[in-house]
C-alpha atoms as a PDB file:
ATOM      1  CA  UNK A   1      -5.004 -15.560   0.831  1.00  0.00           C
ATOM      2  CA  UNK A   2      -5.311 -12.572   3.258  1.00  0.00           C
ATOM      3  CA  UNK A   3      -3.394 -13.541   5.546  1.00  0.00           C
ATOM      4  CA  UNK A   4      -0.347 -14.624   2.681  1.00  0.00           C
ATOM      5  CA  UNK A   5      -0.566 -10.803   1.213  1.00  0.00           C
ATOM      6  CA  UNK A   6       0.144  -9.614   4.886  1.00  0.00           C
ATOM      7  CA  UNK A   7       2.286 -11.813   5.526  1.00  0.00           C
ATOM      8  CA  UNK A   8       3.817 -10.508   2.500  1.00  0.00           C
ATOM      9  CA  UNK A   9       4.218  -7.090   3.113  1.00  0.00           C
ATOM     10  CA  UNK A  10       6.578  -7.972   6.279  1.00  0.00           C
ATOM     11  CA  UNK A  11       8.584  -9.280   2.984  1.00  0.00           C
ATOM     12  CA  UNK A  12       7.779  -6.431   1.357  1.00  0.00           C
ATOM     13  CA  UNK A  13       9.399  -3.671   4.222  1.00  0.00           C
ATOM     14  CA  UNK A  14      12.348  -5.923   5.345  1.00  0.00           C
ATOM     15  CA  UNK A  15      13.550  -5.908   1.739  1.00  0.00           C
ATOM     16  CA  UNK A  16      13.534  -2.026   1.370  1.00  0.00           C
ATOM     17  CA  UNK A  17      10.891  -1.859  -1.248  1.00  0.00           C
ATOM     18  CA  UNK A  18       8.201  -0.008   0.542  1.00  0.00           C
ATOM     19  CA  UNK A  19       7.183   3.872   1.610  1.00  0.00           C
ATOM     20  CA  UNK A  20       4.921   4.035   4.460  1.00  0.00           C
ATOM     21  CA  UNK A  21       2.861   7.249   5.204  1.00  0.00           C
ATOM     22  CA  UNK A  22       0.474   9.473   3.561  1.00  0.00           C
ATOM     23  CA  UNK A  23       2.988  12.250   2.862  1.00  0.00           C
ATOM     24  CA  UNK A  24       5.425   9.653   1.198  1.00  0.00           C
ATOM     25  CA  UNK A  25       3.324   7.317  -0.400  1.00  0.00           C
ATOM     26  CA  UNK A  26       1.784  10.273  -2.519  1.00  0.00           C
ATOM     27  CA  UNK A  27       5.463  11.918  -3.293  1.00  0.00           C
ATOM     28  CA  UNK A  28       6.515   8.483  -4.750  1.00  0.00           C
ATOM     29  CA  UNK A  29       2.774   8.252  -6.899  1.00  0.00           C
ATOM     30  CA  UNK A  30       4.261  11.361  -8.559  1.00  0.00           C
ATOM     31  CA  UNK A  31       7.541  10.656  -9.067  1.00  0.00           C
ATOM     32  CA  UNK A  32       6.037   7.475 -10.218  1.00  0.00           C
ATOM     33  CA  UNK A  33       8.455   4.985  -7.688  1.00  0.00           C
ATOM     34  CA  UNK A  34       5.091   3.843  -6.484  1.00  0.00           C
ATOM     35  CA  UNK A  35       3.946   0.396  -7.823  1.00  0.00           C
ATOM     36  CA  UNK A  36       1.050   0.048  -5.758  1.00  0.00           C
ATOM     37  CA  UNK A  37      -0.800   1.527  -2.771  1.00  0.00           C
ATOM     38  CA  UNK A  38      -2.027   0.029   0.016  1.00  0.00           C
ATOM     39  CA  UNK A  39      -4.535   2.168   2.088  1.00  0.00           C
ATOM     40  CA  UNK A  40      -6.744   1.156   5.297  1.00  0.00           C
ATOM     41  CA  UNK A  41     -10.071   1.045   4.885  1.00  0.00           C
ATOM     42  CA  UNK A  42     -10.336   3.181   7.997  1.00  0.00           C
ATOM     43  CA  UNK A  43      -8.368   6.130   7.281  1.00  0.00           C
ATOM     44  CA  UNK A  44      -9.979   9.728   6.864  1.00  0.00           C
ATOM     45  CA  UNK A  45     -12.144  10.746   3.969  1.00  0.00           C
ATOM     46  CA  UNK A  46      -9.648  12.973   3.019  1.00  0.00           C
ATOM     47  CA  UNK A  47      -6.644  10.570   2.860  1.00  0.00           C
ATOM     48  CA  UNK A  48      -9.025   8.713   1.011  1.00  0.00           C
ATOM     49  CA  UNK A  49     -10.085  11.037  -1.497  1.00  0.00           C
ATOM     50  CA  UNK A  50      -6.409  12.195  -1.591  1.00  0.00           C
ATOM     51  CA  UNK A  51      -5.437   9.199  -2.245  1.00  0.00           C
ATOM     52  CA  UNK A  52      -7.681   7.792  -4.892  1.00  0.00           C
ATOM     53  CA  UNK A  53      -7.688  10.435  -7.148  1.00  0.00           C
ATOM     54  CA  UNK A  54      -3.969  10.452  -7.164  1.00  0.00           C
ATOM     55  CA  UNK A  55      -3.914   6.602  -7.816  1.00  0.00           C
ATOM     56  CA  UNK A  56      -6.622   7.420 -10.373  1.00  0.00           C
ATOM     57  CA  UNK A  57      -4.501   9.839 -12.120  1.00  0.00           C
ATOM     58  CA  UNK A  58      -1.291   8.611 -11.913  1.00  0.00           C
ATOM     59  CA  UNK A  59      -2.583   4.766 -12.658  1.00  0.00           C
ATOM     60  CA  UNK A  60      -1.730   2.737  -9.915  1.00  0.00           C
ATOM     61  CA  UNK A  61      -3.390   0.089  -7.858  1.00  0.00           C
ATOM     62  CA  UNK A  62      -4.933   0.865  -4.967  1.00  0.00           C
ATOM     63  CA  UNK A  63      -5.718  -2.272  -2.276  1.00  0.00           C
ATOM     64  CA  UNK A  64      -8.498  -0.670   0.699  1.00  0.00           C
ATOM     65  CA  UNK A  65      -9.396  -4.482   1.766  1.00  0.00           C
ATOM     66  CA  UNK A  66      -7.567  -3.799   5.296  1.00  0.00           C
ATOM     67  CA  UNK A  67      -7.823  -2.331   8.726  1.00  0.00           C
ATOM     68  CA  UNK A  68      -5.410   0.075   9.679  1.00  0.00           C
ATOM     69  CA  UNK A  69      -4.727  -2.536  12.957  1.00  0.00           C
ATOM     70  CA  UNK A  70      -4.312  -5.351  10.484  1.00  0.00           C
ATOM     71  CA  UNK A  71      -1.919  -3.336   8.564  1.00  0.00           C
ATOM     72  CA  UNK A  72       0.215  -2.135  11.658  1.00  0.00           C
ATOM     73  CA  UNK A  73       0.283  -5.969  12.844  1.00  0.00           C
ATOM     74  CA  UNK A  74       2.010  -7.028   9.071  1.00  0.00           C
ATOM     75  CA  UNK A  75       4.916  -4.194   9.313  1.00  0.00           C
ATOM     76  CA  UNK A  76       5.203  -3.761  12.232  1.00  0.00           C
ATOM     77  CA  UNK A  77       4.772   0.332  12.037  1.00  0.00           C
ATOM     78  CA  UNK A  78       1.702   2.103  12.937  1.00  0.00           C
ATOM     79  CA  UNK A  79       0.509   3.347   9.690  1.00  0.00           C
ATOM     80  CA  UNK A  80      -2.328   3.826   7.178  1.00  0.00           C
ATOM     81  CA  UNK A  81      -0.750   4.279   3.987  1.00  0.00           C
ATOM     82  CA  UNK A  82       1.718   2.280   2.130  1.00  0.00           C
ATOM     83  CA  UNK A  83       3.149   2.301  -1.127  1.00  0.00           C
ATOM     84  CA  UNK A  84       5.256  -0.705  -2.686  1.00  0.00           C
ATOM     85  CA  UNK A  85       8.191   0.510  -4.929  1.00  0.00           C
ATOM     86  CA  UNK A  86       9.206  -2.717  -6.179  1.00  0.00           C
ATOM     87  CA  UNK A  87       6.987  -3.683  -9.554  1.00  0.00           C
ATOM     88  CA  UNK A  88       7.922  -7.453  -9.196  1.00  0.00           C
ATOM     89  CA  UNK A  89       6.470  -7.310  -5.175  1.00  0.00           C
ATOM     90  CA  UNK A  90       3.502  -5.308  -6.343  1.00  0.00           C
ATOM     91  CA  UNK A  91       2.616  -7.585  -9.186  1.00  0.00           C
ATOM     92  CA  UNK A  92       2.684 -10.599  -6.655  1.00  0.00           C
ATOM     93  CA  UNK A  93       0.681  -8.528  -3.779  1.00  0.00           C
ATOM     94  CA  UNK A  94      -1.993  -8.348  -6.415  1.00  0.00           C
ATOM     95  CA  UNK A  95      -2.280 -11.677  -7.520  1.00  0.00           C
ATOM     96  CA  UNK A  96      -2.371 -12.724  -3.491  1.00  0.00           C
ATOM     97  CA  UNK A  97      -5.309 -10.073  -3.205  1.00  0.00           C
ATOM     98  CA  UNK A  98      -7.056 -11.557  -6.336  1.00  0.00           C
ATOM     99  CA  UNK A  99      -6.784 -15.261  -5.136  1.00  0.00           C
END
């Protein structure tokens, strides 16, 4: 099913419905646009602690299953951090990651 959720998030950017970048992805957990985060599980601690206390907070589901290679090969984008601002694409992301 790993391979389905990144294949996926290709969807996922080519219809318009994500953010990619630290900077962004954290602006759109505020303004609460952000559906769910994906994060690489080899970004720096302090994205990471960034990061999870703002998902904390804020509520929102944070995926850290992936490299930030594996990641770059699905979108196509060299990035560590992306959030998904569509909650019908999110809600399907998650049940890929829990299958």
């Amino acid at each position: 099913m790993r391979n389905k959720f990144l294949g996926f998030l290709g969807i996922v950017l080519r219809s318009g419905n994500m953010v990619s970048g630290t900077d962004l992805t954290l602006q759109g957990i505020r303004n609460k646009s952000v559906k769910l985060v994906v994060m690489a599980n080899d970004c720096s601690d302090r994205t990471k602690k960034d990061l999870t206390n703002k998902t904390e907070y804020y509520k929102v589901p944070l995926i850290t299953e992936f490299t930030s290679y594996k990641i770059k090969k699905s979108i196509g984008k060299d990035r560590k951090v992306i959030g998904i601002t569509d909650l019908k694409m999110a809600k399907r992301l998650s049940e890929l990651m829990e299958n």
